[in-house]
C-alpha atoms as a PDB file:
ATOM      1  CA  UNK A   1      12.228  -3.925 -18.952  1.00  0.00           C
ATOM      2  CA  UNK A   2      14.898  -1.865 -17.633  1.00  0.00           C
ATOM      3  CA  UNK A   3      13.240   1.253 -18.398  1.00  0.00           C
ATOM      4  CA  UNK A   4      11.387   1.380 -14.635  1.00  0.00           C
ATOM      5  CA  UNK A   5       8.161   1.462 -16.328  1.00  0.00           C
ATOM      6  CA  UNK A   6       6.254  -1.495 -14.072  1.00  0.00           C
ATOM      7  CA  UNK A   7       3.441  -3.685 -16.564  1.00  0.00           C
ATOM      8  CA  UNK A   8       0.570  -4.303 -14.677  1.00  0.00           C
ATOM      9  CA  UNK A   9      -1.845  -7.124 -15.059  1.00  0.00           C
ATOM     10  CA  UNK A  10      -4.580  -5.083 -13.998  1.00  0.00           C
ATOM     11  CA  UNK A  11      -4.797  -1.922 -15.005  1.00  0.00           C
ATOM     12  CA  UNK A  12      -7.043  -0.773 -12.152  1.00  0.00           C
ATOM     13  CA  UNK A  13      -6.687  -2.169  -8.736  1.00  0.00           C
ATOM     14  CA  UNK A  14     -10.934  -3.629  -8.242  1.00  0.00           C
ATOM     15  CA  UNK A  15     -10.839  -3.391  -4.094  1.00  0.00           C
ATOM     16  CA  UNK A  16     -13.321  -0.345  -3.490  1.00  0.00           C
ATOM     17  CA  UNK A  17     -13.627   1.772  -0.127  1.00  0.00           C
ATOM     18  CA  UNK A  18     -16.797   2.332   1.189  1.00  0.00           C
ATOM     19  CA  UNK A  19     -17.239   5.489  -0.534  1.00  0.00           C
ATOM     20  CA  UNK A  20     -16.756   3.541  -3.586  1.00  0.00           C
ATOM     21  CA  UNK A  21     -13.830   4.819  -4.790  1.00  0.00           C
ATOM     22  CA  UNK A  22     -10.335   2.506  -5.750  1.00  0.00           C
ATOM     23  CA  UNK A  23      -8.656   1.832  -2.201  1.00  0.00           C
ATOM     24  CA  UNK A  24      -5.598   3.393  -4.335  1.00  0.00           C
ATOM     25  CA  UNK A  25      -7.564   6.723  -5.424  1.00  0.00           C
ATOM     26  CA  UNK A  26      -4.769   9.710  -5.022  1.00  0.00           C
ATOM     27  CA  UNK A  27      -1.765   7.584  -4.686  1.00  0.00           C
ATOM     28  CA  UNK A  28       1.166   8.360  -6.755  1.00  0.00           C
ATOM     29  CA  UNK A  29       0.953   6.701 -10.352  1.00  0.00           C
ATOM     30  CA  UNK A  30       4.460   4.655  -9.069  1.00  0.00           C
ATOM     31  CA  UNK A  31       2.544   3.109  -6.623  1.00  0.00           C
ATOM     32  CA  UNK A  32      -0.575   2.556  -8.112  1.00  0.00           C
ATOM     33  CA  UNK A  33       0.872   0.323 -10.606  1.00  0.00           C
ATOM     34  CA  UNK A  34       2.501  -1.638  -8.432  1.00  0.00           C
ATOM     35  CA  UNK A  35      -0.221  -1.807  -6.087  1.00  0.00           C
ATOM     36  CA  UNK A  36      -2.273  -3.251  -9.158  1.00  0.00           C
ATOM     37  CA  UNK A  37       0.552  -5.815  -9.001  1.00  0.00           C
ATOM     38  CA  UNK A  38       1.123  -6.806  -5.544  1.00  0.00           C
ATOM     39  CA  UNK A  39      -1.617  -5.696  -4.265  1.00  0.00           C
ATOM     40  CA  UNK A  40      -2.092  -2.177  -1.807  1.00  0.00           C
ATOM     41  CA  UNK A  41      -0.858  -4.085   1.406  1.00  0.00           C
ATOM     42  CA  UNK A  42       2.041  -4.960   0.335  1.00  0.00           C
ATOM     43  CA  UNK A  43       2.767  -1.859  -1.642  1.00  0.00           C
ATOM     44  CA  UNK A  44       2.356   0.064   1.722  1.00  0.00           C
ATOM     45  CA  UNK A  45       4.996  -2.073   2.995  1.00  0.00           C
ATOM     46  CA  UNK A  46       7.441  -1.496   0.722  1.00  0.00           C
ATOM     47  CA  UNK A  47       6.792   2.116   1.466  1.00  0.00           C
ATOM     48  CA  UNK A  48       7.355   1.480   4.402  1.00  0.00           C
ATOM     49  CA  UNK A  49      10.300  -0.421   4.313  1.00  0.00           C
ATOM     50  CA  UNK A  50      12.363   2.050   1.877  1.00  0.00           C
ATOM     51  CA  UNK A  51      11.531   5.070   4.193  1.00  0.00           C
ATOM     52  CA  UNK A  52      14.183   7.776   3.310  1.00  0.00           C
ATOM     53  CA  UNK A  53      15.302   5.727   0.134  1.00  0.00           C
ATOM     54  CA  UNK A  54      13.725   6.431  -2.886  1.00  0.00           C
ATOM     55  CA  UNK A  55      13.992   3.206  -5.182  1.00  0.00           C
ATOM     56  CA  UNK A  56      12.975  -0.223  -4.524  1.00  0.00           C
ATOM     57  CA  UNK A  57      15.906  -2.906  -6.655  1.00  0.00           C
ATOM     58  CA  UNK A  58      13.751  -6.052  -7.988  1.00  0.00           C
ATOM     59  CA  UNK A  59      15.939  -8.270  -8.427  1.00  0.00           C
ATOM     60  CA  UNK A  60      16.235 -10.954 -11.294  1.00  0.00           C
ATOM     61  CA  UNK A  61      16.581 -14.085  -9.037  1.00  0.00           C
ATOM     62  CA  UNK A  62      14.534 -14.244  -5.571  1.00  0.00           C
ATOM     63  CA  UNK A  63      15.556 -16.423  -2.407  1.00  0.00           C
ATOM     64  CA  UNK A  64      14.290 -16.245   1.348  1.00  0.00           C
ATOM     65  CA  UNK A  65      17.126 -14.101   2.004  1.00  0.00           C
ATOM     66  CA  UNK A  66      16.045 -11.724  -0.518  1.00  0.00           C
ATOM     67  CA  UNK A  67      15.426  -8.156   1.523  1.00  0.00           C
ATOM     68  CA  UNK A  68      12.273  -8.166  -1.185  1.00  0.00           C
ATOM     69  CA  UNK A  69      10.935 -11.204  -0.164  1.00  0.00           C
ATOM     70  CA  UNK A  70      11.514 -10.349   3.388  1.00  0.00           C
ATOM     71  CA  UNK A  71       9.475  -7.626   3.181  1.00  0.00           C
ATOM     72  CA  UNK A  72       6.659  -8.257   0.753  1.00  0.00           C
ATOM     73  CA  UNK A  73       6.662 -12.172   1.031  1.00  0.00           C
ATOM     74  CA  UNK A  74       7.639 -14.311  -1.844  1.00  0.00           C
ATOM     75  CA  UNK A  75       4.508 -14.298  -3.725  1.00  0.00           C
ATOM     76  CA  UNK A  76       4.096 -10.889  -4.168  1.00  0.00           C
ATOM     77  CA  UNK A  77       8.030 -10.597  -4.619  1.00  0.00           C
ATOM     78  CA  UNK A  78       7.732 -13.311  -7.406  1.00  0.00           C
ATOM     79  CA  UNK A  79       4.854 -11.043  -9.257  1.00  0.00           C
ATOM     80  CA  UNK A  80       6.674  -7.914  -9.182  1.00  0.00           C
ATOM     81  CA  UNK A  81       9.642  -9.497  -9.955  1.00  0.00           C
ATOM     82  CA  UNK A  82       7.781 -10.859 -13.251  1.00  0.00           C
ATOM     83  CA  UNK A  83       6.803  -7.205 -13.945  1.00  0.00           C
ATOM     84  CA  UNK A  84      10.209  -5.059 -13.284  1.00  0.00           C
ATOM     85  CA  UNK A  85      13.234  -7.605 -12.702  1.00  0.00           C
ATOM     86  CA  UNK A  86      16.055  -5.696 -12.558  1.00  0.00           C
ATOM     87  CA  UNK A  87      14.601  -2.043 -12.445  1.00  0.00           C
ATOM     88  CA  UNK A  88      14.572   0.517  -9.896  1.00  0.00           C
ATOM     89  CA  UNK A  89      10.979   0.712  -8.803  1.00  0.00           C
ATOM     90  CA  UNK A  90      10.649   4.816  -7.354  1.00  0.00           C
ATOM     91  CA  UNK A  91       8.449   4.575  -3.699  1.00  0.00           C
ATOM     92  CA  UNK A  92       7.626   8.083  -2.815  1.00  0.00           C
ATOM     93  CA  UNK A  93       7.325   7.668   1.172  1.00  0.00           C
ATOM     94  CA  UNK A  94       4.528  10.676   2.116  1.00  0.00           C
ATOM     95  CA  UNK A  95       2.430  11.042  -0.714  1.00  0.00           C
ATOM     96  CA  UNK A  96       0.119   7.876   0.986  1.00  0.00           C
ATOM     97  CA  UNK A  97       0.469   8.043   4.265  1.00  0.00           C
ATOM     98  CA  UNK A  98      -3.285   9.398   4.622  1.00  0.00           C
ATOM     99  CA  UNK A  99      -4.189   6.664   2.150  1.00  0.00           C
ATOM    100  CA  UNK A 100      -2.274   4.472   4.341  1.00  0.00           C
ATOM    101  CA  UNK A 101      -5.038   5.950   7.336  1.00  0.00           C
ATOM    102  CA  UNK A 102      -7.951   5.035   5.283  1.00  0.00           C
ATOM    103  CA  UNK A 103      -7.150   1.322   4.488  1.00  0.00           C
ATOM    104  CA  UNK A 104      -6.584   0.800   8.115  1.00  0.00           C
ATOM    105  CA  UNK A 105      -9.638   2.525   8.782  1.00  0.00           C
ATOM    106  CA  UNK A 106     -11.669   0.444   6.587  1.00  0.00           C
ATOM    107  CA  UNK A 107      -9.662  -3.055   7.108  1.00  0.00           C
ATOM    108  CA  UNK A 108     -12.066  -5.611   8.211  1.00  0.00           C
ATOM    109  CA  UNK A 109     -10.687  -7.718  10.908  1.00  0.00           C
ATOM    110  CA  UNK A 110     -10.250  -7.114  14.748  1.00  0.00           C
ATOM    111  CA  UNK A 111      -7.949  -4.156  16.382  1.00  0.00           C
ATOM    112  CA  UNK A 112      -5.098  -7.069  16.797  1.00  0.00           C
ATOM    113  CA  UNK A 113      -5.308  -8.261  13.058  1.00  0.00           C
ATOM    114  CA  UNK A 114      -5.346  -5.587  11.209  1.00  0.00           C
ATOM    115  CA  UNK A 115      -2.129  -4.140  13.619  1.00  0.00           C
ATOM    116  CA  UNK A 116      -0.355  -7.059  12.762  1.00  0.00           C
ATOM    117  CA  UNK A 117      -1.374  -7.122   8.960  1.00  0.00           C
ATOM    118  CA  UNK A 118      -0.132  -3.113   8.750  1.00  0.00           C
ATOM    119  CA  UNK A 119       2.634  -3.770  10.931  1.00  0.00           C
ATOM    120  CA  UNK A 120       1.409  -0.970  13.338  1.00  0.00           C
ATOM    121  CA  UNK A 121       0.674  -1.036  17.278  1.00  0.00           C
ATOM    122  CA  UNK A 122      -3.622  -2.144  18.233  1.00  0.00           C
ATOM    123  CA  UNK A 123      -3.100   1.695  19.564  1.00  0.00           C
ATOM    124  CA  UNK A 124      -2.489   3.511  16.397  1.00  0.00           C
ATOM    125  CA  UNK A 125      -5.412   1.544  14.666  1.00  0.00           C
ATOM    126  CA  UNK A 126      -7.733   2.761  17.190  1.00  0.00           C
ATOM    127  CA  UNK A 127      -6.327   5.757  17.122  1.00  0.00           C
ATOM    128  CA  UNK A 128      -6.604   6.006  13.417  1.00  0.00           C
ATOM    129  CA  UNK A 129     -10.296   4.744  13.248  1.00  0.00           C
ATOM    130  CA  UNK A 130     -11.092   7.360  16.128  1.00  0.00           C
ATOM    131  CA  UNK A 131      -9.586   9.964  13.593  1.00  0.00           C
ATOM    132  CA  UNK A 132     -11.737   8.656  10.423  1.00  0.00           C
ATOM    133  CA  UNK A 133     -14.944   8.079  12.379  1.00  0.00           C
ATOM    134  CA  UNK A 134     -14.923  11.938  13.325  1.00  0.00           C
ATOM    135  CA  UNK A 135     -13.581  13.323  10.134  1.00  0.00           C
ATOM    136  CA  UNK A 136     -16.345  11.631   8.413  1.00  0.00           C
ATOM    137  CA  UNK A 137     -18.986  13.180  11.519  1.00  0.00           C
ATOM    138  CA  UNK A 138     -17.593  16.533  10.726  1.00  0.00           C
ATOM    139  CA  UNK A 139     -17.965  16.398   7.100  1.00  0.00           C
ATOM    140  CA  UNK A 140     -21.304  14.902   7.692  1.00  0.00           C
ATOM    141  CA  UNK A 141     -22.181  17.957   9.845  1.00  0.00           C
ATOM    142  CA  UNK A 142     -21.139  20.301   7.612  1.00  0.00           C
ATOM    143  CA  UNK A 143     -23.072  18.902   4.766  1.00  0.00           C
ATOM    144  CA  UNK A 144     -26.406  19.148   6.634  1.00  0.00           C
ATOM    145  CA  UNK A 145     -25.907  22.874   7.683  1.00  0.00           C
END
Protein backbone atom coordinates (compact mmCIF):
# COMPACT_ATOMS: atom_id res chain seq x y z
CA UNK A 1 0.00 0.00 0.00
CA UNK A 2 2.57 2.31 1.09
CA UNK A 3 0.44 5.22 0.83
CA UNK A 4 -0.81 4.86 4.82
CA UNK A 5 -4.24 4.62 3.62
CA UNK A 6 -5.40 1.30 5.88
CA UNK A 7 -8.28 -1.09 3.64
CA UNK A 8 -10.73 -2.20 5.87
CA UNK A 9 -12.81 -5.29 5.61
CA UNK A 10 -15.58 -3.70 7.22
CA UNK A 11 -16.33 -0.54 6.52
CA UNK A 12 -18.24 0.11 9.75
CA UNK A 13 -17.19 -1.44 12.95
CA UNK A 14 -21.10 -3.48 13.93
CA UNK A 15 -20.40 -3.49 18.02
CA UNK A 16 -23.11 -0.85 19.23
CA UNK A 17 -23.15 0.99 22.77
CA UNK A 18 -26.13 1.04 24.57
CA UNK A 19 -27.21 4.21 23.19
CA UNK A 20 -26.97 2.54 19.95
CA UNK A 21 -24.44 4.27 18.45
CA UNK A 22 -20.88 2.51 16.81
CA UNK A 23 -18.60 1.84 20.01
CA UNK A 24 -16.13 3.93 17.59
CA UNK A 25 -18.63 7.03 17.08
CA UNK A 26 -16.19 10.33 17.32
CA UNK A 27 -12.94 8.61 17.04
CA UNK A 28 -10.48 9.90 14.64
CA UNK A 29 -11.03 8.46 10.99
CA UNK A 30 -7.15 6.82 11.58
CA UNK A 31 -8.46 4.88 14.14
CA UNK A 32 -11.68 4.01 13.07
CA UNK A 33 -10.37 2.16 10.22
CA UNK A 34 -8.20 0.30 11.97
CA UNK A 35 -10.49 -0.38 14.66
CA UNK A 36 -12.79 -1.89 11.81
CA UNK A 37 -9.69 -4.06 11.34
CA UNK A 38 -8.47 -5.18 14.59
CA UNK A 39 -11.10 -4.53 16.33
CA UNK A 40 -11.62 -1.27 19.12
CA UNK A 41 -9.68 -3.20 21.95
CA UNK A 42 -6.89 -3.61 20.40
CA UNK A 43 -6.87 -0.32 18.60
CA UNK A 44 -6.99 1.32 22.14
CA UNK A 45 -3.94 -0.53 22.84
CA UNK A 46 -1.97 0.51 20.29
CA UNK A 47 -2.93 3.95 21.42
CA UNK A 48 -1.85 3.21 24.18
CA UNK A 49 1.26 1.73 23.51
CA UNK A 50 2.60 4.60 21.01
CA UNK A 51 1.77 7.33 23.67
CA UNK A 52 3.91 10.42 22.64
CA UNK A 53 4.77 8.74 19.18
CA UNK A 54 2.67 9.42 16.48
CA UNK A 55 2.97 6.41 13.91
CA UNK A 56 2.50 2.85 14.43
CA UNK A 57 5.37 0.72 11.68
CA UNK A 58 3.44 -2.60 10.42
CA UNK A 59 5.79 -4.47 9.48
CA UNK A 60 5.97 -6.90 6.39
CA UNK A 61 7.04 -10.10 8.31
CA UNK A 62 5.58 -10.75 12.01
CA UNK A 63 7.34 -12.97 14.80
CA UNK A 64 6.65 -13.20 18.70
CA UNK A 65 9.27 -10.74 19.11
CA UNK A 66 7.53 -8.37 16.98
CA UNK A 67 6.80 -5.06 19.38
CA UNK A 68 3.30 -5.32 17.16
CA UNK A 69 2.51 -8.56 18.11
CA UNK A 70 3.52 -7.87 21.60
CA UNK A 71 1.16 -5.43 21.92
CA UNK A 72 -1.90 -6.28 19.88
CA UNK A 73 -1.37 -10.17 19.82
CA UNK A 74 -0.60 -11.97 16.67
CA UNK A 75 -3.96 -12.26 15.27
CA UNK A 76 -4.85 -8.91 15.18
CA UNK A 77 -1.09 -8.07 14.19
CA UNK A 78 -1.48 -10.62 11.26
CA UNK A 79 -4.87 -8.64 10.03
CA UNK A 80 -3.45 -5.31 10.11
CA UNK A 81 -0.47 -6.43 8.78
CA UNK A 82 -2.63 -7.81 5.69
CA UNK A 83 -4.15 -4.29 5.45
CA UNK A 84 -0.97 -1.75 5.79
CA UNK A 85 2.40 -3.90 5.71
CA UNK A 86 4.95 -1.65 5.61
CA UNK A 87 3.10 1.76 6.23
CA UNK A 88 3.15 4.13 8.96
CA UNK A 89 -0.23 3.78 10.57
CA UNK A 90 -0.84 7.70 12.39
CA UNK A 91 -2.40 6.93 16.29
CA UNK A 92 -3.50 10.24 17.57
CA UNK A 93 -3.13 9.53 21.51
CA UNK A 94 -6.10 12.08 23.09
CA UNK A 95 -8.64 12.34 20.64
CA UNK A 96 -10.25 8.79 22.39
CA UNK A 97 -9.42 8.79 25.58
CA UNK A 98 -13.22 9.61 26.59
CA UNK A 99 -14.15 6.94 24.05
CA UNK A 100 -11.66 4.89 25.76
CA UNK A 101 -14.10 5.79 29.23
CA UNK A 102 -17.16 4.63 27.55
CA UNK A 103 -16.04 1.11 26.34
CA UNK A 104 -14.86 0.44 29.80
CA UNK A 105 -17.96 1.70 31.04
CA UNK A 106 -20.04 -0.49 28.99
CA UNK A 107 -17.56 -3.72 28.93
CA UNK A 108 -19.44 -6.63 30.15
CA UNK A 109 -17.41 -8.71 32.44
CA UNK A 110 -16.47 -8.29 36.21
CA UNK A 111 -14.32 -5.17 37.73
CA UNK A 112 -11.11 -7.69 37.49
CA UNK A 113 -11.74 -8.66 33.74
CA UNK A 114 -12.39 -5.90 32.14
CA UNK A 115 -9.04 -4.20 34.17
CA UNK A 116 -7.08 -6.79 32.83
CA UNK A 117 -8.65 -6.75 29.22
CA UNK A 118 -7.96 -2.61 29.17
CA UNK A 119 -4.83 -3.03 30.86
CA UNK A 120 -6.00 -0.57 33.65
CA UNK A 121 -6.11 -0.99 37.63
CA UNK A 122 -10.04 -2.72 39.10
CA UNK A 123 -9.79 1.07 40.66
CA UNK A 124 -9.90 3.15 37.60
CA UNK A 125 -12.79 0.92 36.15
CA UNK A 126 -14.83 1.65 39.07
CA UNK A 127 -13.83 4.81 39.05
CA UNK A 128 -14.70 5.25 35.46
CA UNK A 129 -18.19 3.52 35.72
CA UNK A 130 -18.85 5.82 38.89
CA UNK A 131 -18.08 8.76 36.39
CA UNK A 132 -20.52 7.38 33.47
CA UNK A 133 -23.29 6.26 35.81
CA UNK A 134 -23.60 10.01 37.06
CA UNK A 135 -22.94 11.77 33.83
CA UNK A 136 -25.71 9.83 32.40
CA UNK A 137 -28.01 10.82 35.97
CA UNK A 138 -27.18 14.37 35.26
CA UNK A 139 -28.09 14.42 31.73
CA UNK A 140 -31.09 12.45 32.67
CA UNK A 141 -31.99 15.22 35.17
CA UNK A 142 -31.60 17.82 33.02
CA UNK A 143 -33.76 16.36 30.37
CA UNK A 144 -36.77 16.04 32.72
CA UNK A 145 -36.58 19.72 33.99
Amino acid sequence: MGDGQLKSTGSVIAETSPRGKPVTYGWPQTLIETAAIIGPEATLKLVEAYRGRDYCYVPHRLTDKCKLVQIIGMEAATKLSQAAAGDKIFIPELAIAKCRKQLIAEAEGTTAEIARRFNVSARWVRQVRKDIRSDNDNRKRRANG
